[in-house]
C-alpha atoms as a PDB file:
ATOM      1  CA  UNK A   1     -79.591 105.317  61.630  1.00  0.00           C
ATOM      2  CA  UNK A   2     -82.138 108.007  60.732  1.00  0.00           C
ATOM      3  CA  UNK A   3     -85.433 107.095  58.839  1.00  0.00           C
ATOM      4  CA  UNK A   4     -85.515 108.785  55.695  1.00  0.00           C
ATOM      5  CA  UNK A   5     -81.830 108.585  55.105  1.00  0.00           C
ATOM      6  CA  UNK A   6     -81.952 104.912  55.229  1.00  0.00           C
ATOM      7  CA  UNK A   7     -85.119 102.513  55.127  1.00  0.00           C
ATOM      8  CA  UNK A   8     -85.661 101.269  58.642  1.00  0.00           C
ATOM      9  CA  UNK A   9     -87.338  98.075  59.758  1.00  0.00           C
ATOM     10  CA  UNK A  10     -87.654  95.899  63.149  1.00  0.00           C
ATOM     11  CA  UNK A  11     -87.937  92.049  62.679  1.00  0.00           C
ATOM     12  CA  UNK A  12     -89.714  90.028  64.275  1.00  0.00           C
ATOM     13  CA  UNK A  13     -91.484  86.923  64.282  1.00  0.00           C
ATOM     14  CA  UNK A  14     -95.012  88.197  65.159  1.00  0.00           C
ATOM     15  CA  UNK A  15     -95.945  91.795  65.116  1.00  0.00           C
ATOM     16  CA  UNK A  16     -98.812  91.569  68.292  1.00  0.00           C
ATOM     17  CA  UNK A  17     -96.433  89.474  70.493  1.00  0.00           C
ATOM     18  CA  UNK A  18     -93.425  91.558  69.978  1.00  0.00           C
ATOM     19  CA  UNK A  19     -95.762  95.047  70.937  1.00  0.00           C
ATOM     20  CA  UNK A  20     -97.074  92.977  73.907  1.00  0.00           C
ATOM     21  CA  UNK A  21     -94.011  91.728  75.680  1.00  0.00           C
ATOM     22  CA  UNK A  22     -91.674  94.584  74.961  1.00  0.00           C
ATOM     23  CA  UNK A  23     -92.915  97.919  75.904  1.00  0.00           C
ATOM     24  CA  UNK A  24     -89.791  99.551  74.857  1.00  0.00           C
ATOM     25  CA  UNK A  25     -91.515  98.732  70.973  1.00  0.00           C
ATOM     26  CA  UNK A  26     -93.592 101.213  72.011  1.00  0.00           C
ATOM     27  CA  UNK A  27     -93.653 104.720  69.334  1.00  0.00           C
ATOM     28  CA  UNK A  28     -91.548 101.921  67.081  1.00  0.00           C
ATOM     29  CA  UNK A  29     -94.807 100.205  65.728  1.00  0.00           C
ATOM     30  CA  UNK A  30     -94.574 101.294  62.571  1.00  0.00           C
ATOM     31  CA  UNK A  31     -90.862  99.729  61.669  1.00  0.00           C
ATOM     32  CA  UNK A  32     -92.344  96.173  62.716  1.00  0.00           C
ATOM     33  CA  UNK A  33     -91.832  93.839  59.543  1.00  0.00           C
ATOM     34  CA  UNK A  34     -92.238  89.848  60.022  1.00  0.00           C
ATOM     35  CA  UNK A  35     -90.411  89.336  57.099  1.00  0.00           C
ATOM     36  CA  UNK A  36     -87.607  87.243  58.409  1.00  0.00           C
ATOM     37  CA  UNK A  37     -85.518  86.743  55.290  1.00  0.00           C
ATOM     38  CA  UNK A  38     -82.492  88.705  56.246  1.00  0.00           C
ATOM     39  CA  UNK A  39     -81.112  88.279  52.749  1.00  0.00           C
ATOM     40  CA  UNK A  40     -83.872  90.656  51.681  1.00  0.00           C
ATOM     41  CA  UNK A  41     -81.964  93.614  53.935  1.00  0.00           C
ATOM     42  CA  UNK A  42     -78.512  95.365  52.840  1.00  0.00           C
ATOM     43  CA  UNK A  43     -77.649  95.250  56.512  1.00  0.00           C
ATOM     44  CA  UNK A  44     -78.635  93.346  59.584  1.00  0.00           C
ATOM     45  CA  UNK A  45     -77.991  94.762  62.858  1.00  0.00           C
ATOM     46  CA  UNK A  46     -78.758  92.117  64.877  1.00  0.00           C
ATOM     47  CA  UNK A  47     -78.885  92.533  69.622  1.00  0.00           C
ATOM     48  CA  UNK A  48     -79.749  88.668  69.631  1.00  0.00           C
ATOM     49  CA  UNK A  49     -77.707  85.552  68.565  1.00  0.00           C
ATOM     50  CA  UNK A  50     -78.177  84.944  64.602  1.00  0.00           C
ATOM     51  CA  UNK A  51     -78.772  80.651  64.375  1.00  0.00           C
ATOM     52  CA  UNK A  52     -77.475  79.126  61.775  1.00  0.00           C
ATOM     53  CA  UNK A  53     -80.835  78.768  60.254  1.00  0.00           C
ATOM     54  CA  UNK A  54     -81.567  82.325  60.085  1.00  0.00           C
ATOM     55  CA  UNK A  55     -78.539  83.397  58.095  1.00  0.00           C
ATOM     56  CA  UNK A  56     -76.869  82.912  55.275  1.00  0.00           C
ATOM     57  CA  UNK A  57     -72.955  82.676  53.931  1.00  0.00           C
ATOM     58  CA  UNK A  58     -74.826  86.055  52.212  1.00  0.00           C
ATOM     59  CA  UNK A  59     -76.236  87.740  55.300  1.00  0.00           C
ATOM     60  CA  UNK A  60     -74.282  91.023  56.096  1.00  0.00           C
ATOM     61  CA  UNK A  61     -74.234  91.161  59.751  1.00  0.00           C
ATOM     62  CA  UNK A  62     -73.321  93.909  62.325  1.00  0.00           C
ATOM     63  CA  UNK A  63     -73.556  92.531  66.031  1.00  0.00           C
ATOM     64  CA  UNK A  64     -74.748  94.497  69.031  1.00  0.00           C
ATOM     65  CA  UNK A  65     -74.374  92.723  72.352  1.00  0.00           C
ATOM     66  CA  UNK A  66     -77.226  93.098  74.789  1.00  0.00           C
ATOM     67  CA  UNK A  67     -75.191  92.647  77.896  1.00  0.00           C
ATOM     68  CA  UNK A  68     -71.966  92.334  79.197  1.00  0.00           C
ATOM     69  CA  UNK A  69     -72.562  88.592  80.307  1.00  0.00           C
ATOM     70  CA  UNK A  70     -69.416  86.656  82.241  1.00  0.00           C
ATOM     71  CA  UNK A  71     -71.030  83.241  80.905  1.00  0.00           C
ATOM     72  CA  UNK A  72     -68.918  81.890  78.388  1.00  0.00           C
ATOM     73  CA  UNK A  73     -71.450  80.841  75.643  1.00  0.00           C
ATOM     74  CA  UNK A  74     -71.644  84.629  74.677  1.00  0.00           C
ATOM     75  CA  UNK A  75     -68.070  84.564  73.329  1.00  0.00           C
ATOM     76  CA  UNK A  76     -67.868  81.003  72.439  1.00  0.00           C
ATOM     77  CA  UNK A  77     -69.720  82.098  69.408  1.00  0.00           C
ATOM     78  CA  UNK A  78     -68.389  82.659  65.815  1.00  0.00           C
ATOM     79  CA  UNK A  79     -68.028  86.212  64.535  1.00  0.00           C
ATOM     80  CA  UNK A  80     -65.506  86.171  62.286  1.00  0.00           C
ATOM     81  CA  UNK A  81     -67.918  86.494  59.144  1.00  0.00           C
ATOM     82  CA  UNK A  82     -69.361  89.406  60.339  1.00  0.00           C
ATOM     83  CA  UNK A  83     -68.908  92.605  58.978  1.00  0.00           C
ATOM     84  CA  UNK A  84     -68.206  94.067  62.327  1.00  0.00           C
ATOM     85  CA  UNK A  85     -69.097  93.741  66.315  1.00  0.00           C
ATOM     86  CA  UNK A  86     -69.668  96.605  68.469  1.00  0.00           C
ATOM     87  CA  UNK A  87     -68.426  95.471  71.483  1.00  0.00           C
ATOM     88  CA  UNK A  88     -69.223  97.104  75.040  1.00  0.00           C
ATOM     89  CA  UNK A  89     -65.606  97.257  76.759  1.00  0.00           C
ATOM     90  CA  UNK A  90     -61.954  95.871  76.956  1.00  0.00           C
ATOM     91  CA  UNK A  91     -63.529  92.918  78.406  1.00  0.00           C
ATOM     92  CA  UNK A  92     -65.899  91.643  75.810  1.00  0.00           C
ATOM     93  CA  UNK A  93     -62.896  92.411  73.469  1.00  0.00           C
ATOM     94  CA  UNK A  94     -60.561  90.197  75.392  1.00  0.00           C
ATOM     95  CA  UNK A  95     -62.729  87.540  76.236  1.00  0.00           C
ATOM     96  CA  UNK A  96     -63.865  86.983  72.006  1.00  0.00           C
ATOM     97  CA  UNK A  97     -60.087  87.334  70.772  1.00  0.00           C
ATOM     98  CA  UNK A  98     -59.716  84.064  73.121  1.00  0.00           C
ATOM     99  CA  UNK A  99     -61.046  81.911  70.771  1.00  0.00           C
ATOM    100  CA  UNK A 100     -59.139  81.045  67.437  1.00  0.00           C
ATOM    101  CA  UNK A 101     -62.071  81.421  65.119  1.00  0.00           C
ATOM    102  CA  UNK A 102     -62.371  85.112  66.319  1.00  0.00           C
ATOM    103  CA  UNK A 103     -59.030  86.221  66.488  1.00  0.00           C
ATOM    104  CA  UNK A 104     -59.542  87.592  62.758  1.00  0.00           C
ATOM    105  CA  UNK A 105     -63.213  89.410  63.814  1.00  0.00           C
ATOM    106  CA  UNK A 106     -63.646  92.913  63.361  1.00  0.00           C
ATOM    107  CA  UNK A 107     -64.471  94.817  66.405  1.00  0.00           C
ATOM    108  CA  UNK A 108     -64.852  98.666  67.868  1.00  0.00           C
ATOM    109  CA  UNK A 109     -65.298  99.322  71.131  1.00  0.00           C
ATOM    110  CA  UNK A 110     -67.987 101.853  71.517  1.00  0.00           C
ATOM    111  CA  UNK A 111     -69.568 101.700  74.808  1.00  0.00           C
ATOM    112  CA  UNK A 112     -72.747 101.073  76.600  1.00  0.00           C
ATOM    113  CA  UNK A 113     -76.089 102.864  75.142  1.00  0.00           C
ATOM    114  CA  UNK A 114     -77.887 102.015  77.437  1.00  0.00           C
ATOM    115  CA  UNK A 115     -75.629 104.194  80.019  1.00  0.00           C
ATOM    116  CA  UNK A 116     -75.902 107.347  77.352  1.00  0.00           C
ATOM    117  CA  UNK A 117     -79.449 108.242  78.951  1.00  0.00           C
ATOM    118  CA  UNK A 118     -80.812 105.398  81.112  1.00  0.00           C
ATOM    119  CA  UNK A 119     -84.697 106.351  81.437  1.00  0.00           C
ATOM    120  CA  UNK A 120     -86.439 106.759  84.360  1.00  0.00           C
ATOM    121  CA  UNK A 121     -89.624 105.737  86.347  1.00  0.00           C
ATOM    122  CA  UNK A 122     -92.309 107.469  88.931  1.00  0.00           C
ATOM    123  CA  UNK A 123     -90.806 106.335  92.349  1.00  0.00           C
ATOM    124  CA  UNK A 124     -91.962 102.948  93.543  1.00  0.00           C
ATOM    125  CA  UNK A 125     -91.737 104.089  97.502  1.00  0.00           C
ATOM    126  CA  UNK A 126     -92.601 107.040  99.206  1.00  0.00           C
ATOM    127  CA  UNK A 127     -91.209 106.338 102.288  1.00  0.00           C
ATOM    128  CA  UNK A 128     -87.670 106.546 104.392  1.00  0.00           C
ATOM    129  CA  UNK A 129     -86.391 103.068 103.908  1.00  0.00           C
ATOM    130  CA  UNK A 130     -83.592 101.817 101.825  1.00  0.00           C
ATOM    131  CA  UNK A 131     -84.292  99.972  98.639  1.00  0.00           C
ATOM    132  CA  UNK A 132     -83.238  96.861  97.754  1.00  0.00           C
ATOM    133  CA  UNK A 133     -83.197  95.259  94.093  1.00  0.00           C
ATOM    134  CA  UNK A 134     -82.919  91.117  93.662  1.00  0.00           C
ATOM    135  CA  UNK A 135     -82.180  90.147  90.272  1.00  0.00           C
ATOM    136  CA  UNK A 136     -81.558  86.834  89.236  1.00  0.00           C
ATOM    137  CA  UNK A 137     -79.812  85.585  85.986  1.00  0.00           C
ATOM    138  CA  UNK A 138     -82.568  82.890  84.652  1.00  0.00           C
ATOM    139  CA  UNK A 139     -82.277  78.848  84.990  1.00  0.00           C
ATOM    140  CA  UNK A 140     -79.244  77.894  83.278  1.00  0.00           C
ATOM    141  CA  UNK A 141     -76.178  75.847  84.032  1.00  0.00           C
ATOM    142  CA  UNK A 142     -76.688  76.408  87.800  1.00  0.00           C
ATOM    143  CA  UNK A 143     -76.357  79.686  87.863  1.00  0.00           C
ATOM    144  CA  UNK A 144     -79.927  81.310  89.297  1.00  0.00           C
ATOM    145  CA  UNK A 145     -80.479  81.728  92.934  1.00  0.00           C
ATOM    146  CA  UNK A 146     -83.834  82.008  92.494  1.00  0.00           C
ATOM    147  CA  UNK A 147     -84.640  78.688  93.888  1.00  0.00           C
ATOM    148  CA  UNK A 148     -82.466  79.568  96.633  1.00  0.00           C
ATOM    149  CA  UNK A 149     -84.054  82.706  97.675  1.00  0.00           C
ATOM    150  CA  UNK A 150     -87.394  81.534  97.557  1.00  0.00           C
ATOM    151  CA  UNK A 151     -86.707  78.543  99.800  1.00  0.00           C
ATOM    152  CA  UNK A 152     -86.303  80.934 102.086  1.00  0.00           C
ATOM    153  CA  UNK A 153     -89.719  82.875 103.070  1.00  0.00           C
ATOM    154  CA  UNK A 154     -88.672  83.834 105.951  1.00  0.00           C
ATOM    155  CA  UNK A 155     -85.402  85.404 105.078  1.00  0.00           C
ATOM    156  CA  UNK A 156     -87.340  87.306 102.219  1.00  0.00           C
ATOM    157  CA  UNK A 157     -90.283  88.622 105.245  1.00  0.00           C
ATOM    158  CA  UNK A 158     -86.904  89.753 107.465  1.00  0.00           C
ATOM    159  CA  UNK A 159     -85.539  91.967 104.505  1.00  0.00           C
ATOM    160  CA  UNK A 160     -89.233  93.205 103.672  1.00  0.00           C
ATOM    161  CA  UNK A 161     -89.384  94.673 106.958  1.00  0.00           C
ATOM    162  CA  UNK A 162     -86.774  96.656 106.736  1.00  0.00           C
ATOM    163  CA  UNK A 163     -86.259  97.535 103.168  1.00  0.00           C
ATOM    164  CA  UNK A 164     -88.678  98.434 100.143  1.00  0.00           C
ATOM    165  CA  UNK A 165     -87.595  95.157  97.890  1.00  0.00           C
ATOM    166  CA  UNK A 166     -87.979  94.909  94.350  1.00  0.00           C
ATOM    167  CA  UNK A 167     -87.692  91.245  92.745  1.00  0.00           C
ATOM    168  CA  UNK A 168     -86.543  91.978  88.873  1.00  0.00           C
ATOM    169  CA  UNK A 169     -86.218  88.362  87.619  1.00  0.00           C
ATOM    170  CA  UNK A 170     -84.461  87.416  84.317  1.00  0.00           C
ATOM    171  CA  UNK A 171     -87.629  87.662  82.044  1.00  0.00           C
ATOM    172  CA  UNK A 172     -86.518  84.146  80.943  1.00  0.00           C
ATOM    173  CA  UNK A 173     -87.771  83.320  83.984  1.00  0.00           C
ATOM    174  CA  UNK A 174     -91.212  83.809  83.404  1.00  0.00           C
ATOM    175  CA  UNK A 175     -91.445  82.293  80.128  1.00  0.00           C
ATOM    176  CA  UNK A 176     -93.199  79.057  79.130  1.00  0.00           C
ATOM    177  CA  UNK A 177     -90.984  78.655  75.864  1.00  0.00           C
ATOM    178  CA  UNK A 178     -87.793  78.741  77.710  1.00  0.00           C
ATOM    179  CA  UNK A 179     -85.803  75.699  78.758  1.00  0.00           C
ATOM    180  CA  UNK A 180     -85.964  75.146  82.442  1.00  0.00           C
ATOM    181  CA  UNK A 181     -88.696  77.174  82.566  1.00  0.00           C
ATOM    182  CA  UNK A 182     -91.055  76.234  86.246  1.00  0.00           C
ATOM    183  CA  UNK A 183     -93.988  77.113  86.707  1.00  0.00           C
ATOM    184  CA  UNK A 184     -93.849  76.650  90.208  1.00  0.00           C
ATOM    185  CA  UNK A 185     -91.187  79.372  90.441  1.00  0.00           C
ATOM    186  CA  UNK A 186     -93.556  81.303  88.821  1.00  0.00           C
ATOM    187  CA  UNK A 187     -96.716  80.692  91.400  1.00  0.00           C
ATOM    188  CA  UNK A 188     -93.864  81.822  94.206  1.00  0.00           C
ATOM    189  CA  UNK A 189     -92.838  84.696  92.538  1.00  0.00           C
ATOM    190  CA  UNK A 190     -96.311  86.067  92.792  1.00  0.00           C
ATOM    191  CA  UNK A 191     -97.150  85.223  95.938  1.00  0.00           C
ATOM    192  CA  UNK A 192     -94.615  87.473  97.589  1.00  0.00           C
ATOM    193  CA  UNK A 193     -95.743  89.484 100.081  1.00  0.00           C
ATOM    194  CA  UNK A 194     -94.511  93.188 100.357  1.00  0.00           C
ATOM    195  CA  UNK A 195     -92.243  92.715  97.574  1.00  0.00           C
ATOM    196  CA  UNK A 196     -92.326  94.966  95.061  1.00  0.00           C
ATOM    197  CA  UNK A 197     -91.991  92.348  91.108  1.00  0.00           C
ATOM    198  CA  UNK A 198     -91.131  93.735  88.141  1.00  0.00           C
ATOM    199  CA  UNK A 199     -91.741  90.811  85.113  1.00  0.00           C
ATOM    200  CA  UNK A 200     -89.983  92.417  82.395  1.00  0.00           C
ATOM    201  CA  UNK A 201     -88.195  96.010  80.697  1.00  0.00           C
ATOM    202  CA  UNK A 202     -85.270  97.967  81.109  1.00  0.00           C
ATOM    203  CA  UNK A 203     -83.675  97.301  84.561  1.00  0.00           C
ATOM    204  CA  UNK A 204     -82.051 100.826  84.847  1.00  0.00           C
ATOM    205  CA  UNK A 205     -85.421 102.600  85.955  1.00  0.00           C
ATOM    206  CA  UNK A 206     -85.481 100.210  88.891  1.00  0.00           C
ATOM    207  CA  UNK A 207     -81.386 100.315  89.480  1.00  0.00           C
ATOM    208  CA  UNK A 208     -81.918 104.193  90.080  1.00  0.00           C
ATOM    209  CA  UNK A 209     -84.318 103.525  92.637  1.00  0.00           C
ATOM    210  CA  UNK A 210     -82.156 101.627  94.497  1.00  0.00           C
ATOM    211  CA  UNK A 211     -79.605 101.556  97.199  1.00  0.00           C
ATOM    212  CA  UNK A 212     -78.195  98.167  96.998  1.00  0.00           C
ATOM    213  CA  UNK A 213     -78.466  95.155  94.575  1.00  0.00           C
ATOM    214  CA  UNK A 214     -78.454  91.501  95.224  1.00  0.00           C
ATOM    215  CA  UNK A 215     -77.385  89.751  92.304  1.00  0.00           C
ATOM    216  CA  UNK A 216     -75.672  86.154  91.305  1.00  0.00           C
ATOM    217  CA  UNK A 217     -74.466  85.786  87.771  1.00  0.00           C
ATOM    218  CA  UNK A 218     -76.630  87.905  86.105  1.00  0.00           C
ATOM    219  CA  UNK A 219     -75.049  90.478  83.073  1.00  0.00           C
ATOM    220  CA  UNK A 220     -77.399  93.043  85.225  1.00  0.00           C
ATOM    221  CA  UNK A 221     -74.644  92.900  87.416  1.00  0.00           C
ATOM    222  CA  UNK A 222     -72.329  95.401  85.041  1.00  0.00           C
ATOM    223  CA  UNK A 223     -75.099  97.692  84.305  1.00  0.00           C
ATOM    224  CA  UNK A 224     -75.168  98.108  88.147  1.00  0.00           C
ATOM    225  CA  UNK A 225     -71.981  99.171  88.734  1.00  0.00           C
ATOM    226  CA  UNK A 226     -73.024 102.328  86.399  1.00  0.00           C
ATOM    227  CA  UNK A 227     -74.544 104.187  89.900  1.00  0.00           C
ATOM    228  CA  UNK A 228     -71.977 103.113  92.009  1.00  0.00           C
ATOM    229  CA  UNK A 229     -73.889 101.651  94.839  1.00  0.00           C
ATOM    230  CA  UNK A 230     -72.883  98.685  96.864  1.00  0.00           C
ATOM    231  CA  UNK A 231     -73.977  94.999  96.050  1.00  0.00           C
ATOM    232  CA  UNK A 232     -74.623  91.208  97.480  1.00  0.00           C
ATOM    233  CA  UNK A 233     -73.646  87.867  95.460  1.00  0.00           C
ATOM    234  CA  UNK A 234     -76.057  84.793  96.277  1.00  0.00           C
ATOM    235  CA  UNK A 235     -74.044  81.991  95.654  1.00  0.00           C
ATOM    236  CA  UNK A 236     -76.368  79.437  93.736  1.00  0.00           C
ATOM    237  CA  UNK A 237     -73.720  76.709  94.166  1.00  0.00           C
ATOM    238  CA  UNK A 238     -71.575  77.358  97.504  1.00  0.00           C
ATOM    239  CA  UNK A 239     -68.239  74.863  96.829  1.00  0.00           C
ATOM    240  CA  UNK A 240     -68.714  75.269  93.415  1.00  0.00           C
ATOM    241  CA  UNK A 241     -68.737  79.658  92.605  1.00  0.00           C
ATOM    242  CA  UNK A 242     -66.130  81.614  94.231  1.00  0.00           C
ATOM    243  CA  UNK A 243     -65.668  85.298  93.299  1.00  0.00           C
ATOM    244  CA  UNK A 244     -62.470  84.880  90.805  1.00  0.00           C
ATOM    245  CA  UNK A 245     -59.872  87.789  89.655  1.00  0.00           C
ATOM    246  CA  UNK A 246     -59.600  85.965  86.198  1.00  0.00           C
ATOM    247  CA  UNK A 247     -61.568  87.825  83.923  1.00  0.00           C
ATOM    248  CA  UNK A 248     -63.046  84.694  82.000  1.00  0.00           C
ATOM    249  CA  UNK A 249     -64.409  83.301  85.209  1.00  0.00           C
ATOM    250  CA  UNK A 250     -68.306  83.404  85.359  1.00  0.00           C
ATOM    251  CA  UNK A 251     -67.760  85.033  88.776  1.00  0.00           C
ATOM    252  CA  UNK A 252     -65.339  87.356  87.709  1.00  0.00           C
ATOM    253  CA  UNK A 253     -68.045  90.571  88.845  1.00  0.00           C
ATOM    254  CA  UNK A 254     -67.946  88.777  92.597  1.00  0.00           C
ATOM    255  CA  UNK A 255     -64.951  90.836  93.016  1.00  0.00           C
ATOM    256  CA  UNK A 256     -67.559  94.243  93.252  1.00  0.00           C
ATOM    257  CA  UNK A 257     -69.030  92.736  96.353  1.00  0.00           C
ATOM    258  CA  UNK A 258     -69.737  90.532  99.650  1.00  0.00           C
ATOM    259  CA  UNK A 259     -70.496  86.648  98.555  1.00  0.00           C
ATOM    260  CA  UNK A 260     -73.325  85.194 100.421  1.00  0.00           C
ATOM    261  CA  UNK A 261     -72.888  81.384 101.264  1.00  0.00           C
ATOM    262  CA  UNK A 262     -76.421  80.992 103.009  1.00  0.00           C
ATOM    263  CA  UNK A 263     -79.666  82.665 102.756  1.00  0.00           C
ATOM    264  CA  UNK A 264     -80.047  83.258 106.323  1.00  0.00           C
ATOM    265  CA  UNK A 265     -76.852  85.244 106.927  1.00  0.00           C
ATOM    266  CA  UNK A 266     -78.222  88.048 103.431  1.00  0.00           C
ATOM    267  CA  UNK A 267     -79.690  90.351 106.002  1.00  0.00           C
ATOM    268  CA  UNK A 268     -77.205  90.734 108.051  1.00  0.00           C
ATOM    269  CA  UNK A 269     -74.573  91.432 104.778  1.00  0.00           C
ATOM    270  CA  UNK A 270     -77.265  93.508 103.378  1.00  0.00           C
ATOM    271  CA  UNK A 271     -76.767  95.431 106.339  1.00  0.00           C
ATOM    272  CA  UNK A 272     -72.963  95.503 106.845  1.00  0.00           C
ATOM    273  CA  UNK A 273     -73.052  96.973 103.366  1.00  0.00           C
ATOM    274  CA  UNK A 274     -74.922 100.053 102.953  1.00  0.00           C
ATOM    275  CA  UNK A 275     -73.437 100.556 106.577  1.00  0.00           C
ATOM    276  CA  UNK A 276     -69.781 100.539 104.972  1.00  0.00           C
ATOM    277  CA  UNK A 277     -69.127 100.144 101.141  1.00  0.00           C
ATOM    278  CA  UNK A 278     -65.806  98.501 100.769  1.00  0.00           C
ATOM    279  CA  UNK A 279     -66.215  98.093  97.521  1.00  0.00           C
ATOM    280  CA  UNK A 280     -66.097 100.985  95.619  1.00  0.00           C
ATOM    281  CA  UNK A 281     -62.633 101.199  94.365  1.00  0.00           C
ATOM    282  CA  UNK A 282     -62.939  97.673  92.562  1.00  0.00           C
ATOM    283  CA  UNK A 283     -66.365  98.329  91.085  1.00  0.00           C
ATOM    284  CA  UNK A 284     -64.997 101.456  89.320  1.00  0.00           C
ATOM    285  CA  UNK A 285     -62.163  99.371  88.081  1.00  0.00           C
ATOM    286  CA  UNK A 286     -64.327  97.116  86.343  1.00  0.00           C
ATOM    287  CA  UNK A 287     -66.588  99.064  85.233  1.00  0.00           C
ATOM    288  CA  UNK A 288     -63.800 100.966  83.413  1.00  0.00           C
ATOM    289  CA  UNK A 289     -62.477  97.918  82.069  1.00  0.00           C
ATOM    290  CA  UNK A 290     -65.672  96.456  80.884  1.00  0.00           C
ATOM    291  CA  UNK A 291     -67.123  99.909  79.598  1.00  0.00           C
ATOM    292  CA  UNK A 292     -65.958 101.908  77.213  1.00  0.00           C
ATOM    293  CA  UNK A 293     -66.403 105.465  78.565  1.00  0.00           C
ATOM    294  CA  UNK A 294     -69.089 104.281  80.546  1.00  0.00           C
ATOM    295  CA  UNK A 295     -70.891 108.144  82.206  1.00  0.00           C
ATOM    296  CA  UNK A 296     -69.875 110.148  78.862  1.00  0.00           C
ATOM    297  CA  UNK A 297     -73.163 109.405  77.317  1.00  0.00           C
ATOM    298  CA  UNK A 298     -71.669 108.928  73.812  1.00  0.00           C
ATOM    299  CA  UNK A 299     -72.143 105.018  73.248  1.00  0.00           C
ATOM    300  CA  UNK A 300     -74.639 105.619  71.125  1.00  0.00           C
ATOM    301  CA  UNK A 301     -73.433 108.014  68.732  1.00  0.00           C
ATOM    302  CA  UNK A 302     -70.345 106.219  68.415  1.00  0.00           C
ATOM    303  CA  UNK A 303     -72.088 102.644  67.400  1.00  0.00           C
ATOM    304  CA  UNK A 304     -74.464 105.061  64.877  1.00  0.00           C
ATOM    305  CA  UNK A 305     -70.770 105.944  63.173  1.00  0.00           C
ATOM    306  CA  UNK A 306     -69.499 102.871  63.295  1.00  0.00           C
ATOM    307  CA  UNK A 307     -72.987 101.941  61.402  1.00  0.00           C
ATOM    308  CA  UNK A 308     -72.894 104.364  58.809  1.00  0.00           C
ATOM    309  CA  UNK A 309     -69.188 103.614  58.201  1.00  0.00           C
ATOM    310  CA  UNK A 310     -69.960  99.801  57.327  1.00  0.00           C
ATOM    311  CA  UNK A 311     -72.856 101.066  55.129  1.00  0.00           C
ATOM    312  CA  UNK A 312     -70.592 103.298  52.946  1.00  0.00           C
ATOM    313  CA  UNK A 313     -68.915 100.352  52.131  1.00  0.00           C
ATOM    314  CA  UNK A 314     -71.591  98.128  50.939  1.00  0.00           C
ATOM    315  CA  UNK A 315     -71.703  97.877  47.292  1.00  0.00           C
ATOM    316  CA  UNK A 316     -75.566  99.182  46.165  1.00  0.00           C
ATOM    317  CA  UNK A 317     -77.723  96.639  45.254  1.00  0.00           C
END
C-alpha cells in the first residue's frame, strides 16, 4: 500500500527494541508509531495474533499469516469478524473452514510473499561440502527437538565433519519473555563448535544456501519445500509423532521426508538423502496444495489488491 496514497504506519510497542531485534525494520524507521490504539487506524493489517485486549468490536482487521504452521492453535482462532484473511494456500483455507465460528470468514487465497523474491545473503562457506540447515520449531507442546539434538554432542561433531551446518533456531528460542524459555539451551546453543548459528531474520537467505534441511514441526518446514531440496524430521516424541497423510495432523509435512527416531542414526539418513531424494514428487504436491502459485512471484501484488479492495469499501471517516 504505497505511502503517499495512503498514510502508512508500523506499530509497535517500543520503537528501539523493534529496530534492534528485527533487522528487516531496517529503511522502515520512519513508519514506526507506538501508538497502539488500533481504533485510531481505518485499517489494521495485522502478521501477528490480535488478543482480545488489543482490539475492539470496532477494530477493522485484515489478517496476514506469517507461516503456514501445521499446529492447530493457528486455526483454532476466531476470524469471522474480520474484514478479510489472506490466506497462504488450499491448506490454511481448509484447515480454518474446520471450525464452526469460521465457516462464515472471509478469505482469498493469495500466496506466499515471501516466495515472490526471497532475499539473499554473502555465502556462509567457501568450500566443497554440502550444507546442512537445523531448524527447530521453539518449546511448545513437545514439539522442539532442540533438547534432543543437543543431548547429542557427539552426533552434532559427526555431521560437522562432514557438512558446513547452520543451526537457525525458532527465535522464540532465544527469548527471555517467552514461555519455556531455558537458558541453558541457550548457553549450548553457543557453545557449538563448527556450527555455523543464526539467532534471528528471514530463514530463506540461509535455505538457499543449503542442500538439505533438518526440521521437526517447525512452519519453516513449508517455506523449504520452495527450493526443492531433500529434508530430515527429528522426532521430538518417538511413539507419540508419526508422519500423518491427514492434513490437520501436526505432522502432516513428515510426508516430504525421512523421520528420524534417534539422534544417532541422523547422519547416516542425512546421508542416504542427498545420495537419493525420494521425496520429490510429494514435496511438490504439498507445496502446491499449501501455496497458492508458490514460484510465480505474484503473492504480493495479489494481497496489495486484495488490500486496496477492502479499503474502497470503508466508509471515510
Amino acid at each position: 500500500v504505497r505511502q503517499g496514497v495512503h498514510d502508512n504506519f508500523l506499530v509497535v510497542e517500543a520503537r528501539q527494541a523493534a529496530e534492534d531485534a528485527s533487522p528487516e525494520y531496517a529503511g522502515y524507521g520512519h513508519l514506526l508509531t507506538t501508538d497502539c490504539d488500533l481504533d485510531a487506524y481505518d485499517l489494521v493489517l495485522t502478521p501477528s495474533f490480535l488478543r482480545a485486549e488489543e482490539r475492539s468490536d470496532r477494530t477493522q482487521v485484515v489478517q496476514i499469516f506469517h507461516g503456514m504452521s501445521d499446529k492447530s492453535f493457528t486455526y483454532e482462532r476466531d476470524f469471522h469478524d474480520y474484514l478479510l484473511c489472506l490466506c497462504v494456500g488450499h491448506r490454511q483455507v481448509d484447515r480454518l473452514l474446520l471450525y464452526e465460528h469460521n465457516r462464515d470468514m472471509h478469505w482469498a487465497m493469495i500466496g506466499y510473499p515471501k516466495f515472490d523474491h526471497p532475499p539473499t545473503a554473502p555465502a556462509l562457506f567457501t568450500n566443497d561440502k554440502p550444507t546442512v540447515i537445523y531448524c527447530p520449531t521453539w518449546r511448545k507442546g513437545g514439539m522442539s527437538s532442540i533438547d534432543m539434538f543437543l543431548r547429542h554432542p557427539e552426533v552434532i561433531a559427526q555431521l560437522a565433519a562432514v557438512y558446513n551446518v547452520i543451526v537457525k533456531p525458532h527465535p522464540n528460542i532465544f527469548s527471555p519473555q517467552r514461555p519455556l524459555y531455558d537458558p541453558e539451551i541457550v548457553e549450548q546453543l553457543e557453545a557449538l563448535r563448527d556450527v555455523t548459528l543464526i539467532h534471528s531474520g528471514n530463514v530463506m537467505p540461509w535455505f538457499a544456501q543449503a542442500d538439505l534441511c533438518i526440521g521437526d514441526i517447525s512452519a519453516s518446514g513449508y517455506e523449504w519445500l520452495y527450493f526443492d531440496r531433500p529434508i530430515v524430521f527429528l522426532n521430538p516424541q518417538p511413539g507419540v509423532f508419526a508422519p500423518s497423510p491427514d492434513f490437520t495432523s501436526a505432522t502432516y509435512l513428515w510426508q516430504c521426508g525421512d523421520v528420524c527416531q534417534d539422534m544417532r542414526t541422523l547422519p547416516a539418513m542425512v546421508e542416504a538423502s542427498l545420495r537419493h531424494d525420494r521425496h520429490h514428487d510429494r514435496r511438490e504436491t504439498l507445496l502446491h496444495y499449501s501455496v497458492y502459485n508458490p514460484r510465480d512471484h505474484g503473492a504480493t501484488q495479489r494481497g496489495m489488491a486484495q488490500i486496496e479492495r477492502v479499503l474502497r469499501t470503508l466508509p471515510r471517516r
